[in-house]
N, C-alpha and C. Protein backbone atom coordinates (compact mmCIF):
# COMPACT_ATOMS: atom_id res chain seq x y z
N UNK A 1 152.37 83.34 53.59
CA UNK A 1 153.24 82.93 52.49
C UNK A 1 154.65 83.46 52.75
N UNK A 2 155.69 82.73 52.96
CA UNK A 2 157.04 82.98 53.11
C UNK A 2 157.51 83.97 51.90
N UNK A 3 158.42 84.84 52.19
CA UNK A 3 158.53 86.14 51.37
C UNK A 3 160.80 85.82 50.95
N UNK A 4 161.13 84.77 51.76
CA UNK A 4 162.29 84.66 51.36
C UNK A 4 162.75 83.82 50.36
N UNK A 5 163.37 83.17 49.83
CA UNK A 5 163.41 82.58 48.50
C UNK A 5 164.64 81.39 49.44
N UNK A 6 165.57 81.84 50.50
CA UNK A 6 166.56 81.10 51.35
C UNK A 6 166.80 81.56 51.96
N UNK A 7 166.40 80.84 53.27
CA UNK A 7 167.07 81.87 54.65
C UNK A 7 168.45 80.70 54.90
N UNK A 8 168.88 82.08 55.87
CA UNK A 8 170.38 81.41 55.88
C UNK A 8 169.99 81.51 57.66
N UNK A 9 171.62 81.24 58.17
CA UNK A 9 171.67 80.78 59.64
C UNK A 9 172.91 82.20 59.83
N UNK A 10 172.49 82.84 60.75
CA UNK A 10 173.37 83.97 61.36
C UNK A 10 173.88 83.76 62.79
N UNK A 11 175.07 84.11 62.90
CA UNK A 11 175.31 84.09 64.22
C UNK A 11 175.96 85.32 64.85
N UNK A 12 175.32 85.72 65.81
CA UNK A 12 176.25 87.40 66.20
C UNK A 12 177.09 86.52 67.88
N UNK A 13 178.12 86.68 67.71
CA UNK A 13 178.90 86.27 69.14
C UNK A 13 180.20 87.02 69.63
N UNK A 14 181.03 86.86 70.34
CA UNK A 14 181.91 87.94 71.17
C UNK A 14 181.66 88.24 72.44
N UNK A 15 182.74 88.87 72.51
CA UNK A 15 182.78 89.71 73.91
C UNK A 15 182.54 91.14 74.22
N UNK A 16 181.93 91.41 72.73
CA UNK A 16 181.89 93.20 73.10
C UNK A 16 180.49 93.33 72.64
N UNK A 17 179.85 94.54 73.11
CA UNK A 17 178.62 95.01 72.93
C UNK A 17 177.87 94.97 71.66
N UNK A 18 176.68 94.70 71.60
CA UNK A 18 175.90 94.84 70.34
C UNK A 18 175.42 93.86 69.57
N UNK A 19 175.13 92.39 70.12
CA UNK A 19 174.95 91.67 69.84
C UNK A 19 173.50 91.94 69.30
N UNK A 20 173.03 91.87 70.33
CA UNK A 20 170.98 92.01 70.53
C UNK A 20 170.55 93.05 69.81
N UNK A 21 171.29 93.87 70.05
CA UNK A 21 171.60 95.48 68.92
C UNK A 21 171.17 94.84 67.37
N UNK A 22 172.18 94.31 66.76
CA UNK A 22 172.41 93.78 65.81
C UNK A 22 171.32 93.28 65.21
N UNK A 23 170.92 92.22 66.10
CA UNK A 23 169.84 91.24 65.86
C UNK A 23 168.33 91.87 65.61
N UNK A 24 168.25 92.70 66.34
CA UNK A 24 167.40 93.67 66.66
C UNK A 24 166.84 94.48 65.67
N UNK A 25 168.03 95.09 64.92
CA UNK A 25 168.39 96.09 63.77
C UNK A 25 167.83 95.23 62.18
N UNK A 26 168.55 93.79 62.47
CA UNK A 26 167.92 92.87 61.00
C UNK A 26 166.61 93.02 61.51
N UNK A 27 165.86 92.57 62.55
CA UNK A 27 164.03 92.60 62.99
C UNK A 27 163.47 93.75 62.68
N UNK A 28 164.15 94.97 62.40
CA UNK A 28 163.79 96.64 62.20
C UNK A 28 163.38 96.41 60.81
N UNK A 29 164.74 96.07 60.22
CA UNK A 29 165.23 96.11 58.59
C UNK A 29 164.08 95.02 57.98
N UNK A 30 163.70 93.82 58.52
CA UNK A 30 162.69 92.97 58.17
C UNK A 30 161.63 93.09 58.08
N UNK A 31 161.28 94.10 59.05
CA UNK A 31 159.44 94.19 59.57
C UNK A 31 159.08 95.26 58.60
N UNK A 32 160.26 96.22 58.25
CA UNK A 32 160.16 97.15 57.05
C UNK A 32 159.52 96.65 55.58
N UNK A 33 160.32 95.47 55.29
CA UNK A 33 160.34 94.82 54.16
C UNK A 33 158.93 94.31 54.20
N UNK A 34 158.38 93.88 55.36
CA UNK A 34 156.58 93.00 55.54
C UNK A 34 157.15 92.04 55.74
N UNK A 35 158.40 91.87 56.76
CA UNK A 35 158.70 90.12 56.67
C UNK A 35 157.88 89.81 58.38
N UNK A 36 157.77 88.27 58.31
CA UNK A 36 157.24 88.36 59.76
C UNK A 36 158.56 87.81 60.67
N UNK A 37 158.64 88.23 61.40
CA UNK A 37 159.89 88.01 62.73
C UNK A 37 159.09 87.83 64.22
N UNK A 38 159.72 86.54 64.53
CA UNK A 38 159.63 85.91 65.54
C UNK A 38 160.76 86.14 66.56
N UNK A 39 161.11 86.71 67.76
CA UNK A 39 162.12 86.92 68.58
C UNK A 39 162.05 86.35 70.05
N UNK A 40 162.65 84.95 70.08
CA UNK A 40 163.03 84.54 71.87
C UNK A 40 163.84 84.73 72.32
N UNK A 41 163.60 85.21 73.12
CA UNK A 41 164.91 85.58 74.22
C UNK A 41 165.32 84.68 75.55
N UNK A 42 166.54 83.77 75.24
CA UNK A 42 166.73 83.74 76.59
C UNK A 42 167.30 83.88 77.96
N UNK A 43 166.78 83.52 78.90
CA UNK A 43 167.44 84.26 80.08
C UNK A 43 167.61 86.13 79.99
N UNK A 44 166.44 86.42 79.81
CA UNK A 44 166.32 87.93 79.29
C UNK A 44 164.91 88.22 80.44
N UNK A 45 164.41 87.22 80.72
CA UNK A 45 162.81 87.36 81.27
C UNK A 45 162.82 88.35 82.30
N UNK A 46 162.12 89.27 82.27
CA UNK A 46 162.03 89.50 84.20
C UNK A 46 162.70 90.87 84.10
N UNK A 47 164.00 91.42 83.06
CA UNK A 47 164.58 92.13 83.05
C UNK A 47 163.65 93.40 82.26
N UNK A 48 164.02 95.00 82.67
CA UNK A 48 163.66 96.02 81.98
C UNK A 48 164.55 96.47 80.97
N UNK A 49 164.05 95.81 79.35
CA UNK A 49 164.60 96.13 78.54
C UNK A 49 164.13 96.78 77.45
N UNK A 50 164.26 97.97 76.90
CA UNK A 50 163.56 98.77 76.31
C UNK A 50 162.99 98.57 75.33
N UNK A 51 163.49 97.17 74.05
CA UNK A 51 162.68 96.90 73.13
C UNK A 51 161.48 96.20 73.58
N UNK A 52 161.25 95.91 74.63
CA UNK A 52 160.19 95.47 75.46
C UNK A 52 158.77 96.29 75.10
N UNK A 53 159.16 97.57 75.16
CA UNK A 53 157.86 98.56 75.13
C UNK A 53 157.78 99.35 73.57
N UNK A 54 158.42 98.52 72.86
CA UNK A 54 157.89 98.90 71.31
C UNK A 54 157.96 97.75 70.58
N UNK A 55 158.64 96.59 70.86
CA UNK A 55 157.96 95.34 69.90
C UNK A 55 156.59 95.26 70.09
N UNK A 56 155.44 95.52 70.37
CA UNK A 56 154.26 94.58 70.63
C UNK A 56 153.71 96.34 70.07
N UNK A 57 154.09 96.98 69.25
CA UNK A 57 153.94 98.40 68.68
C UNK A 57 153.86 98.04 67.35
N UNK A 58 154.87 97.31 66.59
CA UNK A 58 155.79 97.30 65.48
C UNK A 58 154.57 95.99 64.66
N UNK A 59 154.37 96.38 63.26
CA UNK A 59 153.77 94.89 62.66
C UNK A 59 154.36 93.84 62.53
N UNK A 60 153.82 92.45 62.73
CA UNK A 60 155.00 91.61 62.15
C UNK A 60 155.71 90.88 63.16
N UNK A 61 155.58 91.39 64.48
CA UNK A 61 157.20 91.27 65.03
C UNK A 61 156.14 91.03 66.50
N UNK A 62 157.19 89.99 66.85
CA UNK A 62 156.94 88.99 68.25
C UNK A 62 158.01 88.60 68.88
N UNK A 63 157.32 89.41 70.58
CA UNK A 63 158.77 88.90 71.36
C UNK A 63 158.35 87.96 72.46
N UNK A 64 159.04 87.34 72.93
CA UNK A 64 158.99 86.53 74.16
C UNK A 64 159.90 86.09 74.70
N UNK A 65 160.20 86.55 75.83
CA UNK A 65 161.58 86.46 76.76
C UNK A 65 160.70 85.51 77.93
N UNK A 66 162.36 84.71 78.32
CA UNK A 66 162.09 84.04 79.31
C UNK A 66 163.02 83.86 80.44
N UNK A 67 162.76 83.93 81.37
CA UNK A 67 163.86 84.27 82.37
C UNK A 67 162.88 84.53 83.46
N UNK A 68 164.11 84.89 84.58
CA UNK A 68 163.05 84.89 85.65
C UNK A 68 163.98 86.58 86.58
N UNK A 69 164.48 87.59 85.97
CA UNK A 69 164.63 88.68 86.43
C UNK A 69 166.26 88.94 87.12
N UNK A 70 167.38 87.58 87.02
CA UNK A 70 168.38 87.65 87.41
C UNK A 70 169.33 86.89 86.39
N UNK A 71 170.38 87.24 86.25
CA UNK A 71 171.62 86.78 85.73
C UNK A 71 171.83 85.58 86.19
N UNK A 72 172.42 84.70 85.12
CA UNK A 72 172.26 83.32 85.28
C UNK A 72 174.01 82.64 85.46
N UNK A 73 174.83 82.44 86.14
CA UNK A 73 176.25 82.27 85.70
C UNK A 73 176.46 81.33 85.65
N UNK A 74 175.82 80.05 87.22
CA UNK A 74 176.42 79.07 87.57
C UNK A 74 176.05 77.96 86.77
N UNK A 75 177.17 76.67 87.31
CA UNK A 75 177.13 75.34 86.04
C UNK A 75 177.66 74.51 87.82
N UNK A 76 176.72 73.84 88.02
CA UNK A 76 175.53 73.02 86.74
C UNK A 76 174.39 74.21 87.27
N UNK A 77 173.28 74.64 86.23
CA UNK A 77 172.33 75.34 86.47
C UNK A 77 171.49 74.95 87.39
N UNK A 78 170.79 75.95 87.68
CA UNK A 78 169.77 75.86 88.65
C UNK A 78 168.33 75.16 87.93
N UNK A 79 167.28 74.12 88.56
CA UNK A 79 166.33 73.18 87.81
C UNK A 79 165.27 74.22 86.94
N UNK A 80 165.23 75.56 87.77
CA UNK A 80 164.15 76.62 86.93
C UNK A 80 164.73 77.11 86.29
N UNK A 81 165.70 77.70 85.70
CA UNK A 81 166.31 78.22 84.86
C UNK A 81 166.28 77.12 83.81
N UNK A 82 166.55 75.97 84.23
CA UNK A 82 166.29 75.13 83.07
C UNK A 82 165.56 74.79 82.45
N UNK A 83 164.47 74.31 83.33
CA UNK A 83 163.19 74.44 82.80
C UNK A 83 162.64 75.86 81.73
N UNK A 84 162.94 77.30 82.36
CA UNK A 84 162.70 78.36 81.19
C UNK A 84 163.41 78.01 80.18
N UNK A 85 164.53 77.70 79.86
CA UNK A 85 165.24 77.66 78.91
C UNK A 85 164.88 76.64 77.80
N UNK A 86 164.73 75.38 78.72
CA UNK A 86 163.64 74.60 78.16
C UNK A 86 162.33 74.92 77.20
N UNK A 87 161.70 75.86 78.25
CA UNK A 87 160.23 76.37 77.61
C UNK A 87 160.78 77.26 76.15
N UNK A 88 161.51 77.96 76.44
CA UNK A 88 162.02 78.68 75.18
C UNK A 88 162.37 78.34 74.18
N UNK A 89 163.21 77.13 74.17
CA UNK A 89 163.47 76.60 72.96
C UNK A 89 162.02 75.48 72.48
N UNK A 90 161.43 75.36 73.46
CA UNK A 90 160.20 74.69 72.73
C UNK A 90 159.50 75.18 71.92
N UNK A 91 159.37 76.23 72.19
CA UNK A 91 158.56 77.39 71.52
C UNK A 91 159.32 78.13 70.43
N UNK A 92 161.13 77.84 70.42
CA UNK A 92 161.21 78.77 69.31
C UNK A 92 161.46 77.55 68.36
N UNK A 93 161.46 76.51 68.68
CA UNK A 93 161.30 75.15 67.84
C UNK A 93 160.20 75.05 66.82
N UNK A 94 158.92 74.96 67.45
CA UNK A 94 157.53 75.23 67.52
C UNK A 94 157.22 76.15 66.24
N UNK A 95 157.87 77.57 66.46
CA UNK A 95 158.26 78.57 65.82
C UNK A 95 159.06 78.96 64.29
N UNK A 96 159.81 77.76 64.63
CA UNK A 96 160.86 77.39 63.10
C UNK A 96 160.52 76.70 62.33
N UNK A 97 159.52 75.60 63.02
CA UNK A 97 158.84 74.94 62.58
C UNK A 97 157.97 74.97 61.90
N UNK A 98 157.15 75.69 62.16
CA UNK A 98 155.96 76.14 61.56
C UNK A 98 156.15 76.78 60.35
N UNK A 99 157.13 77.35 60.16
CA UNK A 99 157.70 78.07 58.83
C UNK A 99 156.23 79.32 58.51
N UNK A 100 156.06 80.01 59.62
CA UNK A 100 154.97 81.08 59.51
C UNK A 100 155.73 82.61 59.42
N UNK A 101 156.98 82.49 60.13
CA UNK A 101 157.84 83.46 60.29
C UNK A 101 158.88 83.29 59.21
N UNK A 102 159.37 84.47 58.61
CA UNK A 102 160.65 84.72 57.82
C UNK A 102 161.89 84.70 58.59
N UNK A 103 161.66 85.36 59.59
CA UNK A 103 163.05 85.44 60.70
C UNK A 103 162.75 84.91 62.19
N UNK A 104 163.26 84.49 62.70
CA UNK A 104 163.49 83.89 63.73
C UNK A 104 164.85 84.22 64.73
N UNK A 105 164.79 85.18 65.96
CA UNK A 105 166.10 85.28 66.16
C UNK A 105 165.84 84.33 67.86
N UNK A 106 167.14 84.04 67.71
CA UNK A 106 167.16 83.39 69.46
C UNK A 106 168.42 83.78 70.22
N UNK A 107 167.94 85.09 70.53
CA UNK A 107 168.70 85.84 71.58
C UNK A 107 168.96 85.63 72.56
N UNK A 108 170.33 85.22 72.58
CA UNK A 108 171.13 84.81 73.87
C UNK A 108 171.28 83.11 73.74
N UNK A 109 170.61 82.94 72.98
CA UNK A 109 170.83 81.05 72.42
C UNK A 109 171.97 80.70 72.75
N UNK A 110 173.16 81.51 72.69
CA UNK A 110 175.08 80.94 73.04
C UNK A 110 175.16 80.39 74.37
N UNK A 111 174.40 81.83 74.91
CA UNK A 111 174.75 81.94 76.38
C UNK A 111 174.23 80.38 77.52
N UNK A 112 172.52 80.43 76.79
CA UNK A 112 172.45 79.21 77.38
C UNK A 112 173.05 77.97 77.05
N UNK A 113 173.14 77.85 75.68
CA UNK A 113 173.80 76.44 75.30
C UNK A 113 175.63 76.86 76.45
N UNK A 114 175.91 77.50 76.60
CA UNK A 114 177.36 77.93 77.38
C UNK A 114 176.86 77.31 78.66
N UNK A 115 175.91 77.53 79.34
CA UNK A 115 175.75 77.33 80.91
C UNK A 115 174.72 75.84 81.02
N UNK A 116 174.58 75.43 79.78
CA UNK A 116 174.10 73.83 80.28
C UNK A 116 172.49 73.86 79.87
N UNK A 117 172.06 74.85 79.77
CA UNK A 117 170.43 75.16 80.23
C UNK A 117 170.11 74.33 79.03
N UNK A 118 170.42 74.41 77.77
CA UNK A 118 169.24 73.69 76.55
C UNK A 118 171.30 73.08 75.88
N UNK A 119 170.54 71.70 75.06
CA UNK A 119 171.07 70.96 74.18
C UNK A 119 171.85 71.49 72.93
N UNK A 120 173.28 71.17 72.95
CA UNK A 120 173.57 71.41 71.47
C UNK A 120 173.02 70.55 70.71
N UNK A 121 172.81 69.34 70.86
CA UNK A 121 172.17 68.72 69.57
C UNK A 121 171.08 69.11 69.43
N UNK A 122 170.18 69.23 70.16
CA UNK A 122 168.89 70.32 69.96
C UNK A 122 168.81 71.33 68.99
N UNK A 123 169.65 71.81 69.17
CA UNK A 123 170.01 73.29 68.30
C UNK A 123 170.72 73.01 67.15
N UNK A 124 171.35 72.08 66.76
CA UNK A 124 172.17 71.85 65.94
C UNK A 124 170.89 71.13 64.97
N UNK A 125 170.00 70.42 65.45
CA UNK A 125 169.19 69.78 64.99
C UNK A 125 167.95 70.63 63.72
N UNK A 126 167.99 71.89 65.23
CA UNK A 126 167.26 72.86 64.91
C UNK A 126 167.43 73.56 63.66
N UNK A 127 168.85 73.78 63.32
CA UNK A 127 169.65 74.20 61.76
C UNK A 127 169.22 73.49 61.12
N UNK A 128 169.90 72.47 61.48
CA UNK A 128 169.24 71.64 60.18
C UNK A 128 168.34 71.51 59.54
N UNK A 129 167.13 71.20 60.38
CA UNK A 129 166.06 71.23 59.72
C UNK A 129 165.05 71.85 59.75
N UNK A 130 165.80 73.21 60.03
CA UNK A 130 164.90 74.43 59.50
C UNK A 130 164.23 75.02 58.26
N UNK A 131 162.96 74.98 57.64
CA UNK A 131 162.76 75.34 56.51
C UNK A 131 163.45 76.36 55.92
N UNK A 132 163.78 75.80 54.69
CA UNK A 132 164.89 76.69 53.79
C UNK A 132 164.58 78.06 53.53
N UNK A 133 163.16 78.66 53.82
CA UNK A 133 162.69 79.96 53.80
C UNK A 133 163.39 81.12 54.99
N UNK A 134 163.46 80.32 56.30
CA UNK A 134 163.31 80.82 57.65
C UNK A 134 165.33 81.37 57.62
N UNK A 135 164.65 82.81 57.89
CA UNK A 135 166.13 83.10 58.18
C UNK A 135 166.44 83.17 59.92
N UNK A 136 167.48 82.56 60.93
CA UNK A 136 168.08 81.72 61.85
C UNK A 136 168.85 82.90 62.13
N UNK A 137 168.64 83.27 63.44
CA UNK A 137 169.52 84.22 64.28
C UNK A 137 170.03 83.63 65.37
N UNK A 138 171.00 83.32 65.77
CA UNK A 138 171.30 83.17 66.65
C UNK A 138 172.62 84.11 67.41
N UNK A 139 171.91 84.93 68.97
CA UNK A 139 172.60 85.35 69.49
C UNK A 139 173.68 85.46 70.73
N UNK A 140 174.37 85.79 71.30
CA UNK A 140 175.08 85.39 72.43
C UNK A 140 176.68 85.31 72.38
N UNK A 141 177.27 85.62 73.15
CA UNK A 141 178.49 85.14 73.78
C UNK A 141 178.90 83.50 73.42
N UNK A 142 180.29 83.08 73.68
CA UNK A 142 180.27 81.50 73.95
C UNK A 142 180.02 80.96 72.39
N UNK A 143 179.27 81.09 71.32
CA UNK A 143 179.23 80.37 70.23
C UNK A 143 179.90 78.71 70.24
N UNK A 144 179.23 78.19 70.47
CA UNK A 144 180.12 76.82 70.25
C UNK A 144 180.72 76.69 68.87
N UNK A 145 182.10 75.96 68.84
CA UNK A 145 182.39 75.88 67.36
C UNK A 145 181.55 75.04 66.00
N UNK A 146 180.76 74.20 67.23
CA UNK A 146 179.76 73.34 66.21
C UNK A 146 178.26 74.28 65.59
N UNK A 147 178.13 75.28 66.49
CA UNK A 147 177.31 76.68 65.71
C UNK A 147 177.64 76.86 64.91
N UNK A 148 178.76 77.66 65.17
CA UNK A 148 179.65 78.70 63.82
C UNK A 148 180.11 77.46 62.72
N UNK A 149 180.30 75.97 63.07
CA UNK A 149 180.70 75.71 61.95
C UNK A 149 179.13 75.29 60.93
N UNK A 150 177.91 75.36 61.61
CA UNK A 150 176.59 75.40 60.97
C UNK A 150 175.86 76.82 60.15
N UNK A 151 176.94 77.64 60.51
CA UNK A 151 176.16 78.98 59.95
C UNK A 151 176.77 79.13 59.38
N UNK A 152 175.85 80.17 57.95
CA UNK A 152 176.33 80.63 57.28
C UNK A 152 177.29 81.93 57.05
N UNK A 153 176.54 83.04 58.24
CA UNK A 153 177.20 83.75 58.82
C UNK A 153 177.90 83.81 60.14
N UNK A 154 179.06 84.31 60.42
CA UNK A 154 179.65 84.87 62.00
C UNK A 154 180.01 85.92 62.02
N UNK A 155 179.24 86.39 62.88
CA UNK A 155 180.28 87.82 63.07
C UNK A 155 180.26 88.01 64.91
N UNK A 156 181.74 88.28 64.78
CA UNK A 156 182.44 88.43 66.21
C UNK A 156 182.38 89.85 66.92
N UNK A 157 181.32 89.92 67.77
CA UNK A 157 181.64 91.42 68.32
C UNK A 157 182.85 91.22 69.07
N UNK A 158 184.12 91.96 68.83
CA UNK A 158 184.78 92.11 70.49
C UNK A 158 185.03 93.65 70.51
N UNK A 159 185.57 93.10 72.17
CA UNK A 159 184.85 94.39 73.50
C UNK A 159 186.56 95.04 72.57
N UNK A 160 187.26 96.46 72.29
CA UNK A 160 188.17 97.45 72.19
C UNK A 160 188.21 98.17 73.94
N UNK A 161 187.34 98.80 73.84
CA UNK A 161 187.26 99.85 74.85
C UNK A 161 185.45 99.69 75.30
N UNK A 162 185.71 100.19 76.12
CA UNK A 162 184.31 99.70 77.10
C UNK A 162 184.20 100.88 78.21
N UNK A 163 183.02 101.62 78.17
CA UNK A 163 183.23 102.60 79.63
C UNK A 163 182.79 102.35 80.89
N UNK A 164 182.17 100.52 80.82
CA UNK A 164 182.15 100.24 82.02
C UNK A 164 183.07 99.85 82.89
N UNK A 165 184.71 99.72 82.41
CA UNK A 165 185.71 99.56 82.54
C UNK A 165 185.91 101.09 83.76
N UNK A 166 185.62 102.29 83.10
CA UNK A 166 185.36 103.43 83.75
C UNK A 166 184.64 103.88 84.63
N UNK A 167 183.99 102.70 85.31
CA UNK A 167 182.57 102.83 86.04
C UNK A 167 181.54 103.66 85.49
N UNK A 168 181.38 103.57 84.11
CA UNK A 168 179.81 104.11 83.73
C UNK A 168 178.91 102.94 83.41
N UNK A 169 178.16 103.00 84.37
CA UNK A 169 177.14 101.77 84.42
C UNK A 169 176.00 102.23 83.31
N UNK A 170 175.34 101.02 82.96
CA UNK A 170 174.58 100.89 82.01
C UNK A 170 173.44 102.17 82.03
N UNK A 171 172.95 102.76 80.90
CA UNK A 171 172.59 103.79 80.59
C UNK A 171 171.03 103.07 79.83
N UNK A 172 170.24 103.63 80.77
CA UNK A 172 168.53 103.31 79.98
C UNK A 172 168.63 103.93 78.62
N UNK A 173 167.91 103.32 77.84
CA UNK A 173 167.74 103.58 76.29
C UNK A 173 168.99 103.16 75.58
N UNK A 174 170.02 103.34 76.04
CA UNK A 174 171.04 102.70 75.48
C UNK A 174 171.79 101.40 75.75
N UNK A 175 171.87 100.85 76.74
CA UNK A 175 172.51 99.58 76.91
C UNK A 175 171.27 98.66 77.60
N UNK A 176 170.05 99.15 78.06
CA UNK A 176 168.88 98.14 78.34
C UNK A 176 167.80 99.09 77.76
């Protein structure tokens, strides 16, 4: 039984840290409440990332990343990358659909719609006709303006200061 009364559509995007953070933090704040949260990730697969080894801990809360263990940049994409990206949004379709989950985040959703891998109208589609219960995360870099002009929320991380600028490379527990 859905526990929200209206989910809305979120979007975390920018250039500075804390996106997934963010997203992450509402899935904390939710699973608290007894909500159920659904979390895809894409182009995340393959990688060692620390919520990795306590979602499948936590009640409520489901992850599934897809990727295949490397950073994705080039356009036009590569046919497997597409294909995951593909698989991912089938499933977080599948997922929204079903209206079984309260939250739904799709981490890194910008990034691929940015590099070609999955459909804006897909996704745009996906808003739409998402049951009015299901609260809509969408994360990533790139935001198309036809996102942000579908959500209810935006919020812009940008990068100030950065210490990888300083050569301090990414730090386990904290940045993966």
């Amino acid at each position: 039984m859905p526990k929200l009364e209206k989910g809305l559509v979120q979007v975390y995007t920018g250039d500075g840290k804390g996106k997934t953070s963010a997203a992450f933090g509402l899935a904390l704040r939710a699973v608290g409440r007894g909500l159920k949260v659904y979390i895809v990730q894409f182009i995340k697969g393959g990688f060692d990332y620390g919520e990795l080894y306590v979602a499948d801990k936590l009640p409520n809360l489901t992850l599934k990343a897809f990727g295949r263990g490397r950073f994705v940049t080039q356009k036009p994409p590569d046919k497997v990358d597409v294909a995951l990206a593909e698989e991912a949004f089938n499933l977080a379709k599948k997922v929204v659909e079903s209206g079984e989950y309260d939250v739904v985040i799709l981490d890194e959703v910008n990034v691929a719609l940015s590099l070609n891998l999955i459909s804006l109208e897909k996704v745009l589609e996906l808003i739409k006709n998402k049951p009015k219960h299901v609260e809509l995360v969408l994360t990533g870099r790139y935001a198309p303006n036809e996102i942000i002009e579908a959500a209810d929320l935006v919020t812009e991380m940008r990068e100030i200061k950065h210490p990888y600028r300083k050569g301090c490379l990414a730090r386990k527990g904290i940045d993966y």
